[in-house]
Structure formats: C-alpha cells, structure tokens
N, C-alpha and C. Protein backbone atom coordinates (compact mmCIF):
# COMPACT_ATOMS: atom_id res chain seq x y z
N UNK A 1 -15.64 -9.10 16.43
CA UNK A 1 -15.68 -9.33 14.99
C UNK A 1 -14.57 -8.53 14.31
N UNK A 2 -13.75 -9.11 13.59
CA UNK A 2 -12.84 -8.21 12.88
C UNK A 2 -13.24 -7.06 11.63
N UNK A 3 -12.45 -6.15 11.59
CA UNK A 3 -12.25 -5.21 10.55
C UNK A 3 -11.58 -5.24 9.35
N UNK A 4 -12.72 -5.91 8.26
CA UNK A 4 -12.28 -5.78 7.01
C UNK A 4 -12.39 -4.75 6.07
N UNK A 5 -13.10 -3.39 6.70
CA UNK A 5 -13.53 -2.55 5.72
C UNK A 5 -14.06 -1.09 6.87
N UNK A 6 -13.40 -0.35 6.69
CA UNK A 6 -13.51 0.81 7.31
C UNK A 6 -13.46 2.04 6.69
N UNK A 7 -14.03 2.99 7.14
CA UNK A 7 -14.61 4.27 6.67
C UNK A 7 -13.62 5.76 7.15
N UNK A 8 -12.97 6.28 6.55
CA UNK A 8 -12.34 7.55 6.65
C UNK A 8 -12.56 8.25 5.74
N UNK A 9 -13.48 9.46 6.24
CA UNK A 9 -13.47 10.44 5.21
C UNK A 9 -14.42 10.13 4.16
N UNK A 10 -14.15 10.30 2.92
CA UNK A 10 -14.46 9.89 1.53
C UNK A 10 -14.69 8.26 1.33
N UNK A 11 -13.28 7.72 1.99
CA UNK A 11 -12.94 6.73 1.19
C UNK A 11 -13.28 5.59 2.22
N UNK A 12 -13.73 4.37 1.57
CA UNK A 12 -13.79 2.92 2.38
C UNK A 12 -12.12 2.31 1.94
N UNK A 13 -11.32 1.98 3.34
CA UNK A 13 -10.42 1.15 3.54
C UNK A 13 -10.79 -0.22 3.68
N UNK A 14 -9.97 -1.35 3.03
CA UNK A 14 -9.85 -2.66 3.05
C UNK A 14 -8.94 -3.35 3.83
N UNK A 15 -8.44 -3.82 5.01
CA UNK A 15 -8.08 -4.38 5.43
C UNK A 15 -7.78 -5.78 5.58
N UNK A 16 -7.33 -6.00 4.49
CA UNK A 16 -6.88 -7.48 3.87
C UNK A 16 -6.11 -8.80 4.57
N UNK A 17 -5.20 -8.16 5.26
CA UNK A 17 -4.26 -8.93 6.21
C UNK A 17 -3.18 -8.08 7.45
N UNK A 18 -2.55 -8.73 8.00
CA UNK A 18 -1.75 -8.16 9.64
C UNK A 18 -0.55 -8.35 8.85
N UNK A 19 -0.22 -9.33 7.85
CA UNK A 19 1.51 -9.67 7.26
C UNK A 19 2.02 -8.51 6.38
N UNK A 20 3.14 -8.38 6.76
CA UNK A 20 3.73 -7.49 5.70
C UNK A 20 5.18 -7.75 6.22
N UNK A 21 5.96 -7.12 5.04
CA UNK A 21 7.21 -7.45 4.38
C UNK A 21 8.35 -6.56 5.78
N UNK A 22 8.05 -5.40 6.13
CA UNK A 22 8.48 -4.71 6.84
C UNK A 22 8.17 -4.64 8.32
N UNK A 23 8.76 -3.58 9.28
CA UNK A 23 8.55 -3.23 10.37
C UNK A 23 8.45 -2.00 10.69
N UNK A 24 8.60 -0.80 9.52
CA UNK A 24 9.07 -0.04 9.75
C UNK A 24 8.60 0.52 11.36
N UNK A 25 9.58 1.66 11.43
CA UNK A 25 9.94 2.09 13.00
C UNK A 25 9.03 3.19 13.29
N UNK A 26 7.92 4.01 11.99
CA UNK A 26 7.27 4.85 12.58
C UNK A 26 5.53 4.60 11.92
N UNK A 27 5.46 2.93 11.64
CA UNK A 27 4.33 2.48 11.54
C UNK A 27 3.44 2.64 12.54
N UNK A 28 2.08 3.03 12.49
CA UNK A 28 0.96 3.05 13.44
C UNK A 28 0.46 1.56 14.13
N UNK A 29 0.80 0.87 13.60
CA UNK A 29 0.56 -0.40 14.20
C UNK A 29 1.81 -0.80 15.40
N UNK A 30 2.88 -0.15 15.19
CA UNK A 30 3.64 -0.61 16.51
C UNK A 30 3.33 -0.20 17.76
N UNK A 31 2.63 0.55 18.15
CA UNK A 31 1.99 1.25 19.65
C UNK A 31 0.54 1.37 19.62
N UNK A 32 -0.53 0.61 18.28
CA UNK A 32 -1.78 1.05 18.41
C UNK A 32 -2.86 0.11 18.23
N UNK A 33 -3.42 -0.45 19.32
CA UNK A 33 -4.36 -1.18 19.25
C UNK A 33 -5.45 -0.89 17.83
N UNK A 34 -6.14 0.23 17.93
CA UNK A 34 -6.92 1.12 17.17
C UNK A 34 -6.45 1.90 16.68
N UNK A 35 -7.05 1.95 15.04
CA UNK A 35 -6.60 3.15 14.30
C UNK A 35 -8.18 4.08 14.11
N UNK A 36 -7.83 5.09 14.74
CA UNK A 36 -9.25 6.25 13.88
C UNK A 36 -10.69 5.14 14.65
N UNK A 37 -10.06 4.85 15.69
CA UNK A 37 -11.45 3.96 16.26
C UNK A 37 -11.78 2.61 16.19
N UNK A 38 -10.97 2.32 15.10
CA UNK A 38 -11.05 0.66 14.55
C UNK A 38 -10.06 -0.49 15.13
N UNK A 39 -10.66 -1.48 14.96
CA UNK A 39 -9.46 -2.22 15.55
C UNK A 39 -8.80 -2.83 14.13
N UNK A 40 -7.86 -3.09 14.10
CA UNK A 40 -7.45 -3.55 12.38
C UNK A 40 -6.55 -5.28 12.63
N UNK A 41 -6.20 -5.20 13.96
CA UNK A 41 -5.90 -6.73 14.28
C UNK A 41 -6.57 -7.68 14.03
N UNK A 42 -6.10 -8.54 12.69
CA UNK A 42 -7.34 -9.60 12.73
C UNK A 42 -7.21 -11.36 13.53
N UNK A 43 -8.14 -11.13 14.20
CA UNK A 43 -7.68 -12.37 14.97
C UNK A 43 -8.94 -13.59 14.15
N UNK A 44 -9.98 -13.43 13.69
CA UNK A 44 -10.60 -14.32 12.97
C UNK A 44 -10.04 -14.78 11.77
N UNK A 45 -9.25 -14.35 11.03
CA UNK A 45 -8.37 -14.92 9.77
C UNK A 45 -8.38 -13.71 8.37
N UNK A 46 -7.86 -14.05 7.72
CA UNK A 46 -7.80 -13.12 6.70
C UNK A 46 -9.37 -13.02 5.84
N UNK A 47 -10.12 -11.81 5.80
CA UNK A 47 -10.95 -12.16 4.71
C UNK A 47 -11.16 -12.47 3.37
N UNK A 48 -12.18 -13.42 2.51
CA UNK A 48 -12.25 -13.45 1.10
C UNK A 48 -12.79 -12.66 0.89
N UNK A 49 -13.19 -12.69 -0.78
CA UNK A 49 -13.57 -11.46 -1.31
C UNK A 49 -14.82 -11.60 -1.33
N UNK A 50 -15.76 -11.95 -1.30
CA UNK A 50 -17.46 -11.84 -0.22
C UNK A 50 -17.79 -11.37 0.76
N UNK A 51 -16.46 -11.37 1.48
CA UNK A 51 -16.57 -10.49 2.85
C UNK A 51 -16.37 -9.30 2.58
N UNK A 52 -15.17 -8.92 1.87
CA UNK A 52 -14.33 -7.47 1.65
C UNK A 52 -15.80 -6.99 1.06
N UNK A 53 -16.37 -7.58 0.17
CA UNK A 53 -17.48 -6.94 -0.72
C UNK A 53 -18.95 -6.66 0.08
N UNK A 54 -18.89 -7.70 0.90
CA UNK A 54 -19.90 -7.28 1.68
C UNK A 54 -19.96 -6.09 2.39
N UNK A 55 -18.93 -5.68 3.05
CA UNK A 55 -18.42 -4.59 3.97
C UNK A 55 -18.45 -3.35 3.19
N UNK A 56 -17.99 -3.26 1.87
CA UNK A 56 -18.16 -1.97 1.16
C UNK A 56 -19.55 -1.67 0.80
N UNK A 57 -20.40 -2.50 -0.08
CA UNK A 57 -21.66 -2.28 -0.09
C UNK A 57 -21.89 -1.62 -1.48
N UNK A 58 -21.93 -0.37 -1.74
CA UNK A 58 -22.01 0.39 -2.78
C UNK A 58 -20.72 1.21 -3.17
N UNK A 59 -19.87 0.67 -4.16
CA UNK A 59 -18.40 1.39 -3.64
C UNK A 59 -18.72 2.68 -4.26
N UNK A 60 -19.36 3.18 -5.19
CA UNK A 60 -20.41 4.67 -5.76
C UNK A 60 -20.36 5.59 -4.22
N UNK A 61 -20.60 5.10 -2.93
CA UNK A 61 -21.20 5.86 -2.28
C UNK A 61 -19.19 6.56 -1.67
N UNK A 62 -17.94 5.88 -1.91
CA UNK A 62 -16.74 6.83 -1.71
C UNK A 62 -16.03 7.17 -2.92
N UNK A 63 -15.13 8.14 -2.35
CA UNK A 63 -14.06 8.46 -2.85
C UNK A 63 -13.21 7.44 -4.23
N UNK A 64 -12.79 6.67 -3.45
CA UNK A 64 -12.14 5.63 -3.69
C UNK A 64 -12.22 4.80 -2.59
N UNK A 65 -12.02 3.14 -3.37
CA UNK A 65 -11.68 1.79 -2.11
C UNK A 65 -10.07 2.13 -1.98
N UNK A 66 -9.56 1.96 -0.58
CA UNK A 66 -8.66 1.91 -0.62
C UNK A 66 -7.85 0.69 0.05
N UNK A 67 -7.17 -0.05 -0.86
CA UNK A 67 -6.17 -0.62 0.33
C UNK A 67 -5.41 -0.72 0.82
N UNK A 68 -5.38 -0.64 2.21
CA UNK A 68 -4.38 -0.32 3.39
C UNK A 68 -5.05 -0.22 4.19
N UNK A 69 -4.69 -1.66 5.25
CA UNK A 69 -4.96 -1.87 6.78
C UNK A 69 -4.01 -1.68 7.56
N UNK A 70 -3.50 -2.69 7.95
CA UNK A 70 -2.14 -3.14 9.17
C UNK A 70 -1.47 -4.54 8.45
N UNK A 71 -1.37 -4.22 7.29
CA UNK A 71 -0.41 -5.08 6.47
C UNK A 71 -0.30 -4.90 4.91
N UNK A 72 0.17 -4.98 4.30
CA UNK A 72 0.76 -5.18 2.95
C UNK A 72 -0.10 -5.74 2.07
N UNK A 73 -1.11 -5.16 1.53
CA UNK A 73 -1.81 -5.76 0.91
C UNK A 73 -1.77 -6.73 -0.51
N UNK A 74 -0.72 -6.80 -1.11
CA UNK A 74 -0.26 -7.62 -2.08
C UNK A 74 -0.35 -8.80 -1.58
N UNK A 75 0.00 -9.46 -0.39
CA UNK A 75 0.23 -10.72 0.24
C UNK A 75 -1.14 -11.28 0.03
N UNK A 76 -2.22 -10.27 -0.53
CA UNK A 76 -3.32 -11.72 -0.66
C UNK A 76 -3.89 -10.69 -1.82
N UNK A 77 -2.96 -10.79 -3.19
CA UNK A 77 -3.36 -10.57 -4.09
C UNK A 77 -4.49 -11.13 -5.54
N UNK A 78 -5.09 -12.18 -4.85
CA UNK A 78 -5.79 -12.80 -6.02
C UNK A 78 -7.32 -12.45 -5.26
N UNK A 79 -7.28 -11.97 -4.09
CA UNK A 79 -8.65 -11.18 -3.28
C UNK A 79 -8.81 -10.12 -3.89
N UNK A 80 -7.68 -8.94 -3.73
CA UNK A 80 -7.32 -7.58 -4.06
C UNK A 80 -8.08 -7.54 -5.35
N UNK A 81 -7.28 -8.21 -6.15
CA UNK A 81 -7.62 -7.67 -7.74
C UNK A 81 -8.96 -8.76 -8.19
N UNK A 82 -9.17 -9.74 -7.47
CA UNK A 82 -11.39 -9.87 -7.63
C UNK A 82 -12.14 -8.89 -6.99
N UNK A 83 -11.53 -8.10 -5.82
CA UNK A 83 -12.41 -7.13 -5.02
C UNK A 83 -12.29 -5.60 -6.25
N UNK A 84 -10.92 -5.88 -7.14
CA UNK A 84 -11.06 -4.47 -7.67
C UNK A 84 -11.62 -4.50 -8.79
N UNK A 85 -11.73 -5.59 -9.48
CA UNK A 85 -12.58 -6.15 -10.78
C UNK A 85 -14.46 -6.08 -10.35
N UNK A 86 -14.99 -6.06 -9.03
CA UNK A 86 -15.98 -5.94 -8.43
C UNK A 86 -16.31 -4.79 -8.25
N UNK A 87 -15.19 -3.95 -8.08
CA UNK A 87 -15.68 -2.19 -7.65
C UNK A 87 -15.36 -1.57 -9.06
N UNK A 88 -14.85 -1.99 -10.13
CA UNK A 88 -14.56 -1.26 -11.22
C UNK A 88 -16.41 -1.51 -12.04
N UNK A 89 -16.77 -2.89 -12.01
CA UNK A 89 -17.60 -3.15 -13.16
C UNK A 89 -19.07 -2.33 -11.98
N UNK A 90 -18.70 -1.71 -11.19
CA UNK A 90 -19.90 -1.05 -10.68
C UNK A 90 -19.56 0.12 -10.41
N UNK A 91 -18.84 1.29 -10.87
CA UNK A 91 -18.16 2.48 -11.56
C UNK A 91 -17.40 3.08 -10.26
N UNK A 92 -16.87 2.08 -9.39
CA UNK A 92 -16.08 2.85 -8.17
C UNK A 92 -14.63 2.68 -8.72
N UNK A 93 -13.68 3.54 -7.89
CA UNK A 93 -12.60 3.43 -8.13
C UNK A 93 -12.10 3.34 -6.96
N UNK A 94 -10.27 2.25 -7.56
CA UNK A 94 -9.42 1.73 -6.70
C UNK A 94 -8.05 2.68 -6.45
N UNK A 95 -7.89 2.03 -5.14
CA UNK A 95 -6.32 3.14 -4.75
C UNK A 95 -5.82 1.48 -3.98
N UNK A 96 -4.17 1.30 -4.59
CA UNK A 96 -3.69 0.43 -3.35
C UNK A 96 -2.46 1.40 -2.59
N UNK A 97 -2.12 1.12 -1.48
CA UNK A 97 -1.28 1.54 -0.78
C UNK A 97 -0.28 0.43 -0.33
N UNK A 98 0.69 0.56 -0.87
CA UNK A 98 1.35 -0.57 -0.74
C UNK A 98 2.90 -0.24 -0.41
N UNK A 99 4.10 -1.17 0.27
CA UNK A 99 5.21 -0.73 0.57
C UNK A 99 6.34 -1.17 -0.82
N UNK A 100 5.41 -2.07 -2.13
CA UNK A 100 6.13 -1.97 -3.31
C UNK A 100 6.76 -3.53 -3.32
N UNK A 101 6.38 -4.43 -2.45
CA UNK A 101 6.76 -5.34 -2.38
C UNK A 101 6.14 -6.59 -2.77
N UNK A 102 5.65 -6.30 -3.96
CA UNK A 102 3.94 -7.55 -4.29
C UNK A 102 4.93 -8.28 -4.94
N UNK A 103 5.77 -7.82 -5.29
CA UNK A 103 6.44 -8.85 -6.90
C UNK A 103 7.71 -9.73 -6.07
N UNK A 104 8.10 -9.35 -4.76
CA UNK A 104 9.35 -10.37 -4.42
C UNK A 104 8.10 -11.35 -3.56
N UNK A 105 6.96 -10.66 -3.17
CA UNK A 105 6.12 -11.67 -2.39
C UNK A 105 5.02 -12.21 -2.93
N UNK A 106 4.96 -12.55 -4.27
CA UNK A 106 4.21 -12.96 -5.14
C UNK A 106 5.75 -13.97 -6.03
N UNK A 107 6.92 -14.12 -5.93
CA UNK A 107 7.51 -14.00 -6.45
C UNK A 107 7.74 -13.77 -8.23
N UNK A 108 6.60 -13.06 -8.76
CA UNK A 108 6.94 -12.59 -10.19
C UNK A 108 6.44 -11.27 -10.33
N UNK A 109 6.69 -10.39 -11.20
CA UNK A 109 6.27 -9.29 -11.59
C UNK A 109 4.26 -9.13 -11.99
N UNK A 110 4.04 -8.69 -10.83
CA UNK A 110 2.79 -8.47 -11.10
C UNK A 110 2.35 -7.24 -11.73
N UNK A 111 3.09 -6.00 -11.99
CA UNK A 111 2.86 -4.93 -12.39
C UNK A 111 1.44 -5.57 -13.73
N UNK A 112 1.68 -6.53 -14.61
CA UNK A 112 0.78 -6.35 -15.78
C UNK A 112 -0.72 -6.36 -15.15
N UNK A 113 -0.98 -7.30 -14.01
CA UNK A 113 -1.96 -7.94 -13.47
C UNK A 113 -2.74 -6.65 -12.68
N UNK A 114 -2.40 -5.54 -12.42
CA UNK A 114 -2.72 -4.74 -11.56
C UNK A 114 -3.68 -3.45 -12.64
N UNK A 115 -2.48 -3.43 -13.88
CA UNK A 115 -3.21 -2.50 -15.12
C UNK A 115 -4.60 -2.69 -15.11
N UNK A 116 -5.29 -1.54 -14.91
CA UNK A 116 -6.47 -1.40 -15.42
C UNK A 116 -7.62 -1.59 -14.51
N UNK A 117 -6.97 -2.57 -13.27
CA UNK A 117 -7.70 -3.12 -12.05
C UNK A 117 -7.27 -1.35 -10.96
N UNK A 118 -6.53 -0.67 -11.02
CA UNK A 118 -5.98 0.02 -10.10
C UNK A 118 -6.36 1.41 -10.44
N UNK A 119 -6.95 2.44 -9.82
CA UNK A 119 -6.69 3.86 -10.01
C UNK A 119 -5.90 4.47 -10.02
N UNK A 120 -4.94 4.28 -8.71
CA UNK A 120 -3.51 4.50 -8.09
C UNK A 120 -3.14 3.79 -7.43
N UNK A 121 -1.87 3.93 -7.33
CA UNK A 121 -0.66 3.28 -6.39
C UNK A 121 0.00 3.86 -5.69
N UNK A 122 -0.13 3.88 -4.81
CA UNK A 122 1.04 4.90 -3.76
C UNK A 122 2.06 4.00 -3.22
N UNK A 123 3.33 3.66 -4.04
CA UNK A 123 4.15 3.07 -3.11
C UNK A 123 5.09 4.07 -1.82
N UNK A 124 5.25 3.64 -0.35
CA UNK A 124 6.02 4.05 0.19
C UNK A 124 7.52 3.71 -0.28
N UNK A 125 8.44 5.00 -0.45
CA UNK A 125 9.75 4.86 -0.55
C UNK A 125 10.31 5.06 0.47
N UNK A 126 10.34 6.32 1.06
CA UNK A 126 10.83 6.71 2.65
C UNK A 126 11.80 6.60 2.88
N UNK A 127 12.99 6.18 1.80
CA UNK A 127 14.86 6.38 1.95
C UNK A 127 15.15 6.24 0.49
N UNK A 128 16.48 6.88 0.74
CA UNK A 128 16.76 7.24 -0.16
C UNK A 128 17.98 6.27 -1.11
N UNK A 129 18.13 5.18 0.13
CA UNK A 129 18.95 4.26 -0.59
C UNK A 129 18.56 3.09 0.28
N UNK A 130 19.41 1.96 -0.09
CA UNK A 130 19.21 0.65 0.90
C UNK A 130 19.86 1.03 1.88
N UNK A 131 20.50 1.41 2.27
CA UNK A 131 21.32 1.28 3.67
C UNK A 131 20.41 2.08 4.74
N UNK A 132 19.64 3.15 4.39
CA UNK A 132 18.21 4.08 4.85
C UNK A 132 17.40 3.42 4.82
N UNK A 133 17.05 2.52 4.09
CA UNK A 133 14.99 1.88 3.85
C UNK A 133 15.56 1.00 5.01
N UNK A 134 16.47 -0.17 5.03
CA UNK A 134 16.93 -0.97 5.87
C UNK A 134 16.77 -0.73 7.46
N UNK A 135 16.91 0.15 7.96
CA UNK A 135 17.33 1.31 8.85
C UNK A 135 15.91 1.74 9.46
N UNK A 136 15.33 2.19 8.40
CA UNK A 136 14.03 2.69 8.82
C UNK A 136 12.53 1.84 8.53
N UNK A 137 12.63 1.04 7.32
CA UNK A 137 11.84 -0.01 7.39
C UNK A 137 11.97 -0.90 7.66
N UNK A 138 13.45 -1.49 8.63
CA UNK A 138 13.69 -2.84 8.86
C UNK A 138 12.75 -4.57 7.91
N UNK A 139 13.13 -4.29 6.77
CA UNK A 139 12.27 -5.14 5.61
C UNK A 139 12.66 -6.86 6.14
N UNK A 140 11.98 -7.41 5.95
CA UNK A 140 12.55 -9.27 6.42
C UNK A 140 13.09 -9.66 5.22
N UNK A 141 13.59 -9.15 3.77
CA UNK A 141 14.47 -9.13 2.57
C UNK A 141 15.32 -7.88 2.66
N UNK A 142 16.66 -8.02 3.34
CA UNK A 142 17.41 -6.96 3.80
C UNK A 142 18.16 -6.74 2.67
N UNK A 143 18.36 -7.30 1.73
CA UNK A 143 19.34 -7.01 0.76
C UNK A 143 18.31 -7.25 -0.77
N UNK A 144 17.32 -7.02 -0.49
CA UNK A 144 16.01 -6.52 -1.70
C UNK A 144 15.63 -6.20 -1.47
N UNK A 145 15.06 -6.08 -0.48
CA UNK A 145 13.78 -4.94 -0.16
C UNK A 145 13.75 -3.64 -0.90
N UNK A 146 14.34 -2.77 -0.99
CA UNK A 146 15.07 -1.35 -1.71
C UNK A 146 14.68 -1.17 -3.07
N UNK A 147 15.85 -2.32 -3.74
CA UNK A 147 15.77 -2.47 -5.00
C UNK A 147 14.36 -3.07 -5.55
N UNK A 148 13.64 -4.03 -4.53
CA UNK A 148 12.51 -5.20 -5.10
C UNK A 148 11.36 -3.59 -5.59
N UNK A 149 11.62 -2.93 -4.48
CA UNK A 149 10.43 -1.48 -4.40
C UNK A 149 10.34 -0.54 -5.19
N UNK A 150 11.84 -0.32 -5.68
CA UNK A 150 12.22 0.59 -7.27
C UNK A 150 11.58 -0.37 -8.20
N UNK A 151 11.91 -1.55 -8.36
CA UNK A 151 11.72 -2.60 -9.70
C UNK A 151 10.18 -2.60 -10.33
N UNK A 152 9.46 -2.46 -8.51
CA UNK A 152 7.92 -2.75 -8.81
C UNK A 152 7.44 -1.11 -9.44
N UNK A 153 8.13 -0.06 -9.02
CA UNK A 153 7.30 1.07 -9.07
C UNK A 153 7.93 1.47 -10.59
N UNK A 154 8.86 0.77 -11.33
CA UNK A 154 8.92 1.42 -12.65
C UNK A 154 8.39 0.59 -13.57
N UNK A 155 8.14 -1.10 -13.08
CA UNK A 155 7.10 -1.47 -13.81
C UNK A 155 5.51 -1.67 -13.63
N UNK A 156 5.31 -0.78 -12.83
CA UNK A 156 4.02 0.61 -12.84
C UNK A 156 3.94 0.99 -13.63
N UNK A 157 5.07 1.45 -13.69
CA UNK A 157 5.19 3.20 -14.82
C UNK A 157 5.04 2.35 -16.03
N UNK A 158 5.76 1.22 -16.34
CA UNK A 158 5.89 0.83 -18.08
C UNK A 158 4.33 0.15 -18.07
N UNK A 159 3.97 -0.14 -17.41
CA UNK A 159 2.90 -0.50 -17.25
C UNK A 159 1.70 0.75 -17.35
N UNK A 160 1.82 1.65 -17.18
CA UNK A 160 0.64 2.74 -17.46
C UNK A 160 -0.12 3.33 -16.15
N UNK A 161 0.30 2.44 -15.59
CA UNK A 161 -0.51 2.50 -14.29
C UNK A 161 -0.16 3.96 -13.52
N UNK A 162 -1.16 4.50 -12.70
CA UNK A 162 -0.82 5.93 -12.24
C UNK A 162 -0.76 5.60 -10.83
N UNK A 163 0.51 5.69 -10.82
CA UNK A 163 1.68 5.22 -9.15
C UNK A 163 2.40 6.74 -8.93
N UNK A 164 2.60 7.05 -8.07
CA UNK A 164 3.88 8.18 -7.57
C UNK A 164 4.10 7.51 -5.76
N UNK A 165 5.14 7.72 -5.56
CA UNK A 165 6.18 7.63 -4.39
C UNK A 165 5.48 8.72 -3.36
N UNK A 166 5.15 7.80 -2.45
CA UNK A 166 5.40 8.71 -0.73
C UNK A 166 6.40 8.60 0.16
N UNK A 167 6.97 9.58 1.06
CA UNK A 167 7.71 9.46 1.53
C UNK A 167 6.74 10.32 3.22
N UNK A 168 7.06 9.57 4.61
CA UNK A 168 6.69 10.35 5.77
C UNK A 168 7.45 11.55 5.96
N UNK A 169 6.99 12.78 6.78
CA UNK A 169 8.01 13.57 6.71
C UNK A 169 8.58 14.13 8.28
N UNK A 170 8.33 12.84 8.58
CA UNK A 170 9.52 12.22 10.13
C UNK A 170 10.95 12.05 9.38
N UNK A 171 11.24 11.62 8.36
CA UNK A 171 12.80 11.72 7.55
C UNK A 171 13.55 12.76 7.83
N UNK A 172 12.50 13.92 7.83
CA UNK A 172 13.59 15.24 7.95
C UNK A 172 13.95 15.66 6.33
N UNK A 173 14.08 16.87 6.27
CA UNK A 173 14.08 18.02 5.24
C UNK A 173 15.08 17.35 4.00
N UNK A 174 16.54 16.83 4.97
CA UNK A 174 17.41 16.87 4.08
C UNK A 174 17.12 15.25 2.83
N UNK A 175 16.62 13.91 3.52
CA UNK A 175 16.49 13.01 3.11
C UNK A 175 15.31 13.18 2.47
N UNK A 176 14.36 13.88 2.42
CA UNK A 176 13.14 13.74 1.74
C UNK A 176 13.56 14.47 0.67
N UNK A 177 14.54 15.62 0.41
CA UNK A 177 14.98 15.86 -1.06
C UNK A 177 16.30 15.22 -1.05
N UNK A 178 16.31 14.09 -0.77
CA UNK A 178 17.35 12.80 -1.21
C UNK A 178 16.44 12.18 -2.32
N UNK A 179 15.24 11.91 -1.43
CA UNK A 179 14.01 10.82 -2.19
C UNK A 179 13.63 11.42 -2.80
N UNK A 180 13.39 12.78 -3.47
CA UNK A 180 12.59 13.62 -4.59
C UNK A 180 13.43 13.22 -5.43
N UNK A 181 15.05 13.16 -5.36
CA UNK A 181 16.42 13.31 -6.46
C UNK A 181 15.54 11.55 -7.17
N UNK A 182 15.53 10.69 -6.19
CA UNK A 182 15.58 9.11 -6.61
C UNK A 182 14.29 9.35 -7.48
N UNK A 183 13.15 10.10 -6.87
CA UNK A 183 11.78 9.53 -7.29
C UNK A 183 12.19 10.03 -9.09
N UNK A 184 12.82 11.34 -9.31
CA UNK A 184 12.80 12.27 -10.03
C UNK A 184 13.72 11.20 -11.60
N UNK A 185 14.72 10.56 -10.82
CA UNK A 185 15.28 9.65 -11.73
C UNK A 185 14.81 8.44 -11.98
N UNK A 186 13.15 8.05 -11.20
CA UNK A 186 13.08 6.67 -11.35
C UNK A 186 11.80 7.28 -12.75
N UNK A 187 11.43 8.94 -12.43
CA UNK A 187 10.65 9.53 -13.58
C UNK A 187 9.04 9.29 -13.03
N UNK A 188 8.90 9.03 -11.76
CA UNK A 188 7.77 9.04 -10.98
C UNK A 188 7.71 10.32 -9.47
N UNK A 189 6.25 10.68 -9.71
CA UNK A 189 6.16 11.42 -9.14
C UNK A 189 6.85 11.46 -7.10
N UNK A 190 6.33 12.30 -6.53
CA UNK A 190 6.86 11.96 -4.91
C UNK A 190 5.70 13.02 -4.03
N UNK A 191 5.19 12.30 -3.16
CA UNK A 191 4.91 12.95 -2.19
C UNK A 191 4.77 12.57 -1.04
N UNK A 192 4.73 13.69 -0.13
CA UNK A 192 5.37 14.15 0.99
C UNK A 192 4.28 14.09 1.98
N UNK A 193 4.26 12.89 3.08
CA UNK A 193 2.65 13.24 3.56
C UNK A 193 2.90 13.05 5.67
N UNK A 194 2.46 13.19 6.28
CA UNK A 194 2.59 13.25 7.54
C UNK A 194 2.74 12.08 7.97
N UNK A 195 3.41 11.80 9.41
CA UNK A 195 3.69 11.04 9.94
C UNK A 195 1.90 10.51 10.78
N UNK A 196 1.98 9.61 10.67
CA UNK A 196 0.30 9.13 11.73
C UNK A 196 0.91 9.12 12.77
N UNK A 197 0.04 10.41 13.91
CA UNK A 197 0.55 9.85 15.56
C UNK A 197 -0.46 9.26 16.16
C-alpha cells in the first residue's frame, strides 16, 4: 500500500507525488528505497484529497502538515491547497516544502492562491546563481529553473506569505554565504539545514 502521509517527529508529512522539476545530486531519493522507515515510491497512483485526509486524521494532534515526499509538491496543486483549506478550518497548520517551481509548472503565478492556505514555505535555493542550481539541481527547465525559483519566492513575499530560503550545507562554507548575499537581496530570510544521509 503506498505512503501518502507519514509521521516525523511533531509533524505529519504528505506525500503527494514521485514528479518533480529537478534531480538534484544530493536528494534522498536517489539511493533510497525508504525514508525514516517509509517507503515514499508511489506505485498505486497519486493520491486525492480523501485519501491525504484520511491519513492525517486529526491535524490538532501535529506540529504542522507538512508537504514534502519524493516529489514537488506543487505538481498536484488543486489537492494541496483543498487538503490545506481542510487542515486550516480544523485549527492545524500548514508548511509546504517546495523547490519554488509551482508557477513554471502550473504555468501562472500561483503565489495569490497559496495566501492564507500556507503557514510557511520553505523554498530550496541551494546556489547561488544559474550556472550552480543547474549543476547541482540538474532542473528539466535549464534556462528557468533559477530565475522561475527567485520569481516564485518574491511573489511570496508580495504576497504576505511567510517563506524564507534553505540552502543544504553539502555546498560548503563559501557558496552558502554566496546564497545568504542572494537571499539577503531577494529581502527573504535563509537557512542553513543538513544534508539527509
């Protein structure tokens, strides 16, 4: 049976879909059947939002819902934001984790659609320019990917929404205060969080 909804810690994870925009090179899904015990490969199909909802149960009883499986959760954004309209009107709160790419794979600016549905946003940045994200997230939009990920995370910001920038800190010392300089001029926060082995 697949894994639409898993438990770490505090928080219940959503596992929405396997697709995403990228490859990057120090993703947990490239060498790992199981994450934290789970399997996150879905071979029965993507779930709706009856399922996702079923699986959480009482979202009161975490942290926050969070989403982030083994894909990009924007790619099945009209689930996302009924599953977060479901955990808001029953006083839980939402976190997405996302690589910033909802709006070239939605193709329009979804930033408005997310207001108010979202707690936080953590987009991954993880370089400090295109010729780095390219490099290290190998994106399947090689010449947007970069820019599509700045575009989405400042219309966050005009949007209200409370987003700040992560970066892994497999980059190394010198590029991660490359990405503080970018986060610092895009006027969104940055942090700095471990590599998953």
């Amino acid at each position: 049976m697949d894994t639409y909804t898993y438990v770490i810690g505090k928080n219940c994870y959503v596992n929405l879909t396997n697709r995403c925009t990228n490859r990057c090179t120090f993703c947990v899904r490239n060498d790992k059947q199981t994450f934290e015990g789970y399997s996150l490969w879905l071979k029965e199909g993507e779930p709706n939002a009856q399922q996702v909802i079923d699986g959480i149960g009482d979202p009161k009883k975490y942290d926050e819902i969070v989403f982030c499986g083994y894909g990009e959760p924007t790619y099945r954004l009209d689930v996302m934001l009924a599953v977060c309209d479901w955990v808001h009107e029953r006083g839980g709160k939402t976190r997405l984790n996302t690589n910033g790419h909802g709006s070239i794979i939605n193709q329009r600016d979804i930033a408005p659609e997310l207001a108010g549905r979202l707690d936080g946003i953590n987009i991954s940045l993880n370089a400090s320019d295109s010729a780095r994200y390219q490099k290290l997230c190998r994106p399947i939009y090689p010449d947007m990917a970069f820019d599509s990920m700045l575009f989405f995370a400042r219309a966050c910001k005009a949007q209200g929404l409370n987003c700040w920038f992560s970066v892994v800190d497999c980059i190394g010392e010198e590029e991660i205060a490359a990405c503080r300089a970018v986060a610092e001029r895009t006027g969104i926060p940055l942090r700095v969080r471990p590599t998953i082995e």
